[in-house]
PDB file of N, CA and C in Angstrom:
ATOM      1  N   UNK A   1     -47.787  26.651-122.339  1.00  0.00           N
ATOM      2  CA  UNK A   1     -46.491  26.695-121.682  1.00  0.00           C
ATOM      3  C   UNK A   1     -46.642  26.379-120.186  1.00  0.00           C
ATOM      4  N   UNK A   2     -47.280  27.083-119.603  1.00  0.00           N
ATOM      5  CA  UNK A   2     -47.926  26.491-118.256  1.00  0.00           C
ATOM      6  C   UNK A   2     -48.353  24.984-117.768  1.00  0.00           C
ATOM      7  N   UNK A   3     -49.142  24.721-118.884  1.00  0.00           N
ATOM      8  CA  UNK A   3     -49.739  22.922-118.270  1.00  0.00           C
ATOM      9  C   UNK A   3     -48.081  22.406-118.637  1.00  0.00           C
ATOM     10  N   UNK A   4     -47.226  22.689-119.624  1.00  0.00           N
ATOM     11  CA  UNK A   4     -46.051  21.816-119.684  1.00  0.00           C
ATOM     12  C   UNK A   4     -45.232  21.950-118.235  1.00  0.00           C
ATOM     13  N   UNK A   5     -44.907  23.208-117.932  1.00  0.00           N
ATOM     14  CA  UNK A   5     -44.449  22.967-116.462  1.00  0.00           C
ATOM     15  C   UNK A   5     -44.816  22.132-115.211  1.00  0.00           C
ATOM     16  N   UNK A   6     -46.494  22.270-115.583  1.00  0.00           N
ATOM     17  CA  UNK A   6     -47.031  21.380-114.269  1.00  0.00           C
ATOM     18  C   UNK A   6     -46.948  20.161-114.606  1.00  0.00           C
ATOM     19  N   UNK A   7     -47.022  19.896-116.094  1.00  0.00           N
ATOM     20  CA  UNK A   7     -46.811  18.088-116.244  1.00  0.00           C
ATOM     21  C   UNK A   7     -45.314  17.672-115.797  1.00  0.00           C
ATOM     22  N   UNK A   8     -44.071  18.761-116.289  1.00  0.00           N
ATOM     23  CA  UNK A   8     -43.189  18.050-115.545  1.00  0.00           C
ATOM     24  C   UNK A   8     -43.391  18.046-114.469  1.00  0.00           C
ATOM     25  N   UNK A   9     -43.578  18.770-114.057  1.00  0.00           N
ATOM     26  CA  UNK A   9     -43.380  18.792-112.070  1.00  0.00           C
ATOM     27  C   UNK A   9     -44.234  17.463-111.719  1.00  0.00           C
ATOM     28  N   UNK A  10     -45.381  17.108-112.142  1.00  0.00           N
ATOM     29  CA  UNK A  10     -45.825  15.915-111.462  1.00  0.00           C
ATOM     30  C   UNK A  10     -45.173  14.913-112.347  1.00  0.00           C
ATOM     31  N   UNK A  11     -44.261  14.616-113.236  1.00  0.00           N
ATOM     32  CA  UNK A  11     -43.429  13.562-113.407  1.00  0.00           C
ATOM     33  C   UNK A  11     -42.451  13.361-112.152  1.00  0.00           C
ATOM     34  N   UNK A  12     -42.342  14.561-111.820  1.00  0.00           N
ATOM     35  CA  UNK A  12     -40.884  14.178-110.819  1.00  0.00           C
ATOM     36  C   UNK A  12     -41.592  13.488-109.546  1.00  0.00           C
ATOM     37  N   UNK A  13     -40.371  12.491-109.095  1.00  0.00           N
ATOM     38  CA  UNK A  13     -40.693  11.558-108.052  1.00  0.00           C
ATOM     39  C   UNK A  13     -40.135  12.317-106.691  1.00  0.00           C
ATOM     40  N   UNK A  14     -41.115  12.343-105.784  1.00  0.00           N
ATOM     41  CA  UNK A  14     -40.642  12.746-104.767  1.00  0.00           C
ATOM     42  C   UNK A  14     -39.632  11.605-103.777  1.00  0.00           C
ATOM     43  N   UNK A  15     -38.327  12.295-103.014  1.00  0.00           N
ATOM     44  CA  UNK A  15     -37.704  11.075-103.224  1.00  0.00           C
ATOM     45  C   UNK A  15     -37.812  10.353-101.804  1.00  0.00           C
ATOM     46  N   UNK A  16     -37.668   8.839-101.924  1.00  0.00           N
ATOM     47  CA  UNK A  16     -37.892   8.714-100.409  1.00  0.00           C
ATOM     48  C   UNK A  16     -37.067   8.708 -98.900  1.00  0.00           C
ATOM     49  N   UNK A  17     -37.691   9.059 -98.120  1.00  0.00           N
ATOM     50  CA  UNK A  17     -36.843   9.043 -96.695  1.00  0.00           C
ATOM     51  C   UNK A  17     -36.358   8.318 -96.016  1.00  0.00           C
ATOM     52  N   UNK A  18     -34.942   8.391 -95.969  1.00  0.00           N
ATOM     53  CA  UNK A  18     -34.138   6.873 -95.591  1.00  0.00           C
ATOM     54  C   UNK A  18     -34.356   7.598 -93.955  1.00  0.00           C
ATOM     55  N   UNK A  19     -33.900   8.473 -93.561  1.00  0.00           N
ATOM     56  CA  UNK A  19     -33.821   8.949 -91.912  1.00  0.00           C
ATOM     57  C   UNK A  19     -35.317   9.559 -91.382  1.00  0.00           C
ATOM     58  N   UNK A  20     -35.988   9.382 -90.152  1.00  0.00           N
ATOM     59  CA  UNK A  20     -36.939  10.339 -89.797  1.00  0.00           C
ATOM     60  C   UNK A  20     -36.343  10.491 -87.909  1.00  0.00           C
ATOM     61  N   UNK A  21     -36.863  11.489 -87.908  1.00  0.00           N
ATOM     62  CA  UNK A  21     -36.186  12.029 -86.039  1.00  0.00           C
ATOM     63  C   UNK A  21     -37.278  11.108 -85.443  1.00  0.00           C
ATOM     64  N   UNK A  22     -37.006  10.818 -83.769  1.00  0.00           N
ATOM     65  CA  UNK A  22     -38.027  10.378 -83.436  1.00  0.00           C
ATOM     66  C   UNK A  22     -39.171  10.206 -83.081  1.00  0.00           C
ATOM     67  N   UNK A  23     -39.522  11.657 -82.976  1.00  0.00           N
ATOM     68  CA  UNK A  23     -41.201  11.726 -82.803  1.00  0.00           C
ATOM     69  C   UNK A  23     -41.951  11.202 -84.168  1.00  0.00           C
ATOM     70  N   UNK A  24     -41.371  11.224 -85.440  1.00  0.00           N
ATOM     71  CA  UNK A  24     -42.256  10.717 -86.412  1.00  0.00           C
ATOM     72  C   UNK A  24     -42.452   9.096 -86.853  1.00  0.00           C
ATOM     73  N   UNK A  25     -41.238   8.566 -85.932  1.00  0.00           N
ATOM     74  CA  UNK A  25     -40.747   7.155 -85.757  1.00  0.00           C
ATOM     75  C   UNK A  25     -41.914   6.405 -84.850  1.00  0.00           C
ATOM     76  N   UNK A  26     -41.905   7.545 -83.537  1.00  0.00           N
ATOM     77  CA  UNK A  26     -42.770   6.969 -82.620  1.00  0.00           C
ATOM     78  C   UNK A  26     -44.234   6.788 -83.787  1.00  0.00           C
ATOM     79  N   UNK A  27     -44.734   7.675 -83.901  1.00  0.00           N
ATOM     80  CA  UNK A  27     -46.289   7.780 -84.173  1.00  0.00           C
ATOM     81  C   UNK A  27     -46.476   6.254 -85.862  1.00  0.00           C
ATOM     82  N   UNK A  28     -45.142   6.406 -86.398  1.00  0.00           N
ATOM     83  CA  UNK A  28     -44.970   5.800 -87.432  1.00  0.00           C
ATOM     84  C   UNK A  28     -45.311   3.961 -87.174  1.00  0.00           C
ATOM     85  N   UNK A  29     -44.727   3.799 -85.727  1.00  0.00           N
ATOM     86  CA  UNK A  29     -44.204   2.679 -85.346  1.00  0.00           C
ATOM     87  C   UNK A  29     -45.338   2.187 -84.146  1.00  0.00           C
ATOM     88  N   UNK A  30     -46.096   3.198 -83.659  1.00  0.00           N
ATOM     89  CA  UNK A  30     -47.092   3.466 -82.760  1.00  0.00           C
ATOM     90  C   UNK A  30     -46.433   2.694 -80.846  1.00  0.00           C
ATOM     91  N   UNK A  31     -45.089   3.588 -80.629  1.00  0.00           N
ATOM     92  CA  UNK A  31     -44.521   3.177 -79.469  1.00  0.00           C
ATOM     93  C   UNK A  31     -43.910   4.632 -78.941  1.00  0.00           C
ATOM     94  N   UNK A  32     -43.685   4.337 -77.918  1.00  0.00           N
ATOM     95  CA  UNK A  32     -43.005   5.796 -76.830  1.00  0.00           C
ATOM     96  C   UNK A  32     -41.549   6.055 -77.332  1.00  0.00           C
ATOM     97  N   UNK A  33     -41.044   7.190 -77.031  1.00  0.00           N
ATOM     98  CA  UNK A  33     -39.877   7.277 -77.290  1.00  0.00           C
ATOM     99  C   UNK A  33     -38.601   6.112 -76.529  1.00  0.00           C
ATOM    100  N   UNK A  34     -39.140   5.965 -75.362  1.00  0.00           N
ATOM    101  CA  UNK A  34     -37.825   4.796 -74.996  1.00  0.00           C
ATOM    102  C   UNK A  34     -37.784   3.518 -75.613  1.00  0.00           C
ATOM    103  N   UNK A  35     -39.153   3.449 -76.206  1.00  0.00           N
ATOM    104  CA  UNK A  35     -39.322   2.168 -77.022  1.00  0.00           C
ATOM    105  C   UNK A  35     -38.656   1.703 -78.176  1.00  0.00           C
ATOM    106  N   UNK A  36     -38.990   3.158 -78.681  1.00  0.00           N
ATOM    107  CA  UNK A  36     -38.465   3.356 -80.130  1.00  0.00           C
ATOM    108  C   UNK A  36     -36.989   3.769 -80.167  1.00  0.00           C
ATOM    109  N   UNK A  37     -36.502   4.087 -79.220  1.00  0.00           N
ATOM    110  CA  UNK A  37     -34.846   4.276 -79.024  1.00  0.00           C
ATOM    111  C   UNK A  37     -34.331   2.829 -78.758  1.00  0.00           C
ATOM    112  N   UNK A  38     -35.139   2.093 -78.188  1.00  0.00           N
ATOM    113  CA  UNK A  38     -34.711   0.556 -78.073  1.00  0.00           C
ATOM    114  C   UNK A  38     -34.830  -0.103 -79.579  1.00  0.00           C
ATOM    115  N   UNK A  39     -35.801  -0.600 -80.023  1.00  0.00           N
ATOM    116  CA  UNK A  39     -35.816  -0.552 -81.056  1.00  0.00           C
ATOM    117  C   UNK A  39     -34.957   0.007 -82.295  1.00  0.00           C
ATOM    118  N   UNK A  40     -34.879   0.745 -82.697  1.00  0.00           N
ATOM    119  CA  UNK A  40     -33.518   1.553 -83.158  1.00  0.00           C
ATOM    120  C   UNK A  40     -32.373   0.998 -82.877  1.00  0.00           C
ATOM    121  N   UNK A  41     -32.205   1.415 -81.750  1.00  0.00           N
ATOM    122  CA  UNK A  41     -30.440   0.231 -81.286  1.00  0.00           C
ATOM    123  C   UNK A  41     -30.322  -1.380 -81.692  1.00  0.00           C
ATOM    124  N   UNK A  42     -31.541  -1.962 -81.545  1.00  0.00           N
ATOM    125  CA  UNK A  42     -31.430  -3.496 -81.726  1.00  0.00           C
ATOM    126  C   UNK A  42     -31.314  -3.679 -83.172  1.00  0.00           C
ATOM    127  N   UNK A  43     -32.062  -2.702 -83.890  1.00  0.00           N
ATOM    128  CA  UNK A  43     -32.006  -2.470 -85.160  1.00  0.00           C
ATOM    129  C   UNK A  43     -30.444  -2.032 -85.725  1.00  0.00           C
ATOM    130  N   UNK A  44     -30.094  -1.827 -85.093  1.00  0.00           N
ATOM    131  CA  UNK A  44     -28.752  -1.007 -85.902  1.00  0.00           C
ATOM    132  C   UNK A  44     -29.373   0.311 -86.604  1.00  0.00           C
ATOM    133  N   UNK A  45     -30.257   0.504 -86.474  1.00  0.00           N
ATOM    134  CA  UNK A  45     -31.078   1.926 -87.379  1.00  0.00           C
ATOM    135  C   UNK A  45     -30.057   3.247 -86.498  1.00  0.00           C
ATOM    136  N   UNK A  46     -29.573   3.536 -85.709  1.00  0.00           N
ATOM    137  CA  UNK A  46     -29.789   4.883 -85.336  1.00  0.00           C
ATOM    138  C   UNK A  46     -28.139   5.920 -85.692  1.00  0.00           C
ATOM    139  N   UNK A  47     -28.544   6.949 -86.552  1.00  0.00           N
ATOM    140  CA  UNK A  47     -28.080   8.065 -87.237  1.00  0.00           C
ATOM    141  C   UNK A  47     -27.243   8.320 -86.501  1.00  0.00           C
ATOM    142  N   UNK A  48     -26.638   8.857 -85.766  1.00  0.00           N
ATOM    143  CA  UNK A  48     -26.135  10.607 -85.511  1.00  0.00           C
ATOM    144  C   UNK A  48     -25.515  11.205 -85.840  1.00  0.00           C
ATOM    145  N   UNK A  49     -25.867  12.736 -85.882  1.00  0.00           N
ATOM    146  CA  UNK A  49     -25.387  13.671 -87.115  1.00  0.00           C
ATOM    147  C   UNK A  49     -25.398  14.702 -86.084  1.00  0.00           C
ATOM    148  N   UNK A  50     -23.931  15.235 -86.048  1.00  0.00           N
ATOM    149  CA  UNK A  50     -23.905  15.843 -84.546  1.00  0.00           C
ATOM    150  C   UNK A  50     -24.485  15.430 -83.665  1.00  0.00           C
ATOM    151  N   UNK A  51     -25.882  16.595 -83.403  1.00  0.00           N
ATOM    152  CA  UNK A  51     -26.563  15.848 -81.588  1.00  0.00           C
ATOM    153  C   UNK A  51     -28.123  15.655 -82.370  1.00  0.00           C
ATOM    154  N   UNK A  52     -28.386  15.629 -83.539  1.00  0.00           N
ATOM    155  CA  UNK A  52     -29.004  15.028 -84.330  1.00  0.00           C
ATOM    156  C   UNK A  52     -29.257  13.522 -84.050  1.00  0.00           C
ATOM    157  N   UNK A  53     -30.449  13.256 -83.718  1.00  0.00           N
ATOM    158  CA  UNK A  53     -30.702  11.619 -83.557  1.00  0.00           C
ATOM    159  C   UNK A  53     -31.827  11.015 -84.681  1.00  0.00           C
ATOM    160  N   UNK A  54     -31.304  10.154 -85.865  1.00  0.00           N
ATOM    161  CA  UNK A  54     -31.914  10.098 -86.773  1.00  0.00           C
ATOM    162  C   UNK A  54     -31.869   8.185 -86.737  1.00  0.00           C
ATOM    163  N   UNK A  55     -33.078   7.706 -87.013  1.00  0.00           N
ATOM    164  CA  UNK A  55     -33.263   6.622 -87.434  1.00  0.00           C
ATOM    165  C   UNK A  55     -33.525   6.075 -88.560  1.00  0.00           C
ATOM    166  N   UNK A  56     -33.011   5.261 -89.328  1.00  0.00           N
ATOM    167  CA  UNK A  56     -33.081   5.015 -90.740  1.00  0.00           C
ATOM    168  C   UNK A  56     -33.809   3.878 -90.813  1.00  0.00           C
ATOM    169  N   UNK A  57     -35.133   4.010 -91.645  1.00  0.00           N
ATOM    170  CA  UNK A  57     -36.563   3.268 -91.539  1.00  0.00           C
ATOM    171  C   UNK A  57     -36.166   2.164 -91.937  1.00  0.00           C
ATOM    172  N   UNK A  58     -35.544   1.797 -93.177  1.00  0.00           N
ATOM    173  CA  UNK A  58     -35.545   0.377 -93.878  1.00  0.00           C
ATOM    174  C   UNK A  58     -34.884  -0.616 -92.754  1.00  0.00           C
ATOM    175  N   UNK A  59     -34.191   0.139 -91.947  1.00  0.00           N
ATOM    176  CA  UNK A  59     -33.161  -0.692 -90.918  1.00  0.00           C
ATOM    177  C   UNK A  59     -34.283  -1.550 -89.957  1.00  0.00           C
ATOM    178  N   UNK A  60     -35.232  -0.434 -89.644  1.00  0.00           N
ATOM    179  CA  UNK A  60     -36.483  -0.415 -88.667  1.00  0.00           C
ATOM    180  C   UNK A  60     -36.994  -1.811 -89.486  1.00  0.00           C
ATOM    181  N   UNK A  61     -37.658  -1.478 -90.793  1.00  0.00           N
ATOM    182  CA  UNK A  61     -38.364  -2.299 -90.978  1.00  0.00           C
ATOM    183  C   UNK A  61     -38.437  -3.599 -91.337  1.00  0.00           C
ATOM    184  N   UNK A  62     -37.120  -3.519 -91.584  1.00  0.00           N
ATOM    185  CA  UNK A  62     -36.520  -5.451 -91.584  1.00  0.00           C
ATOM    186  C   UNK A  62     -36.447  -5.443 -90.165  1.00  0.00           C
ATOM    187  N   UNK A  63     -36.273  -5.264 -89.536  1.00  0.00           N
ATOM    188  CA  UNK A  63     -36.307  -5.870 -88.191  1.00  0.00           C
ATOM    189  C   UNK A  63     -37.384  -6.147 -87.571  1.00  0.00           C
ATOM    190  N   UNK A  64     -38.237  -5.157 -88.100  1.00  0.00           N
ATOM    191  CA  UNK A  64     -39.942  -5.690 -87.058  1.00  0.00           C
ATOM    192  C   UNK A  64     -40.060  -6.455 -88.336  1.00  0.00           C
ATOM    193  N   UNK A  65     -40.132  -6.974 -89.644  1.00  0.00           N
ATOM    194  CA  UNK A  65     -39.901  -8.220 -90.131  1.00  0.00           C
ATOM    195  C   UNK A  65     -39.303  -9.485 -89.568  1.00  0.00           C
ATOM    196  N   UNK A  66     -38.410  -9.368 -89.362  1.00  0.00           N
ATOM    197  CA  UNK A  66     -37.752 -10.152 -89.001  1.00  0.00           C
ATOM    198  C   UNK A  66     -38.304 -10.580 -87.413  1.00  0.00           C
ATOM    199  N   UNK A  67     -38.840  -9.657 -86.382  1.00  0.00           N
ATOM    200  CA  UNK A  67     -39.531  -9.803 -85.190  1.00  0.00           C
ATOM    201  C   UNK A  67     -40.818 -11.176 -85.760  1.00  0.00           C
ATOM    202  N   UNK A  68     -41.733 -10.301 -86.831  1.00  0.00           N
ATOM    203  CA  UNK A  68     -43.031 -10.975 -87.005  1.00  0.00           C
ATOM    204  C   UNK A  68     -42.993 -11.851 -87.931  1.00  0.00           C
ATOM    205  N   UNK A  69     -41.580 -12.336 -88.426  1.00  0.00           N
ATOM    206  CA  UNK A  69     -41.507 -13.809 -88.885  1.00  0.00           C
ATOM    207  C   UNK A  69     -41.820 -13.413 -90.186  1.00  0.00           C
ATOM    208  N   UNK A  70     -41.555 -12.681 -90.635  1.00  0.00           N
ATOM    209  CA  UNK A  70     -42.071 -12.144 -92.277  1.00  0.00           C
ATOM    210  C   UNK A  70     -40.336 -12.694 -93.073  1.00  0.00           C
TER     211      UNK A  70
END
């Protein structure tokens, strides 16, 4: 009864993160926060949720695509 619980649990997909705040953006993206607030804006990426400042990655990452000609 036990191993059946743990087999579901590792079926389930952990799900993925459309928003991250910006310190995990910076280190993600390897730039400073004014960088990455620039970035963000040119992107159209940036959240806010109240005084919540959230950037939404896929936005990010077509754009530095789109920067490096991908």
């Amino acid at each position: 009864m036990e191993a059946l619980k743990v087999k579901e649990m590792m079926k389930r997909e952990v799900p993925q993160v459309k928003t991250i705040k910006i310190e995990p953006a910076c280190m993600r993206y390897g730039v400073g926060k004014n960088t990455m607030r620039k970035i963000a804006e040119d992107a159209g990426a940036v959240v806010r949720i109240g005084k919540s400042y959230l950037i939404n990655v896929s936005k990010v990452d077509k754009y530095m695509d789109a920067l490096s000609g991908e």
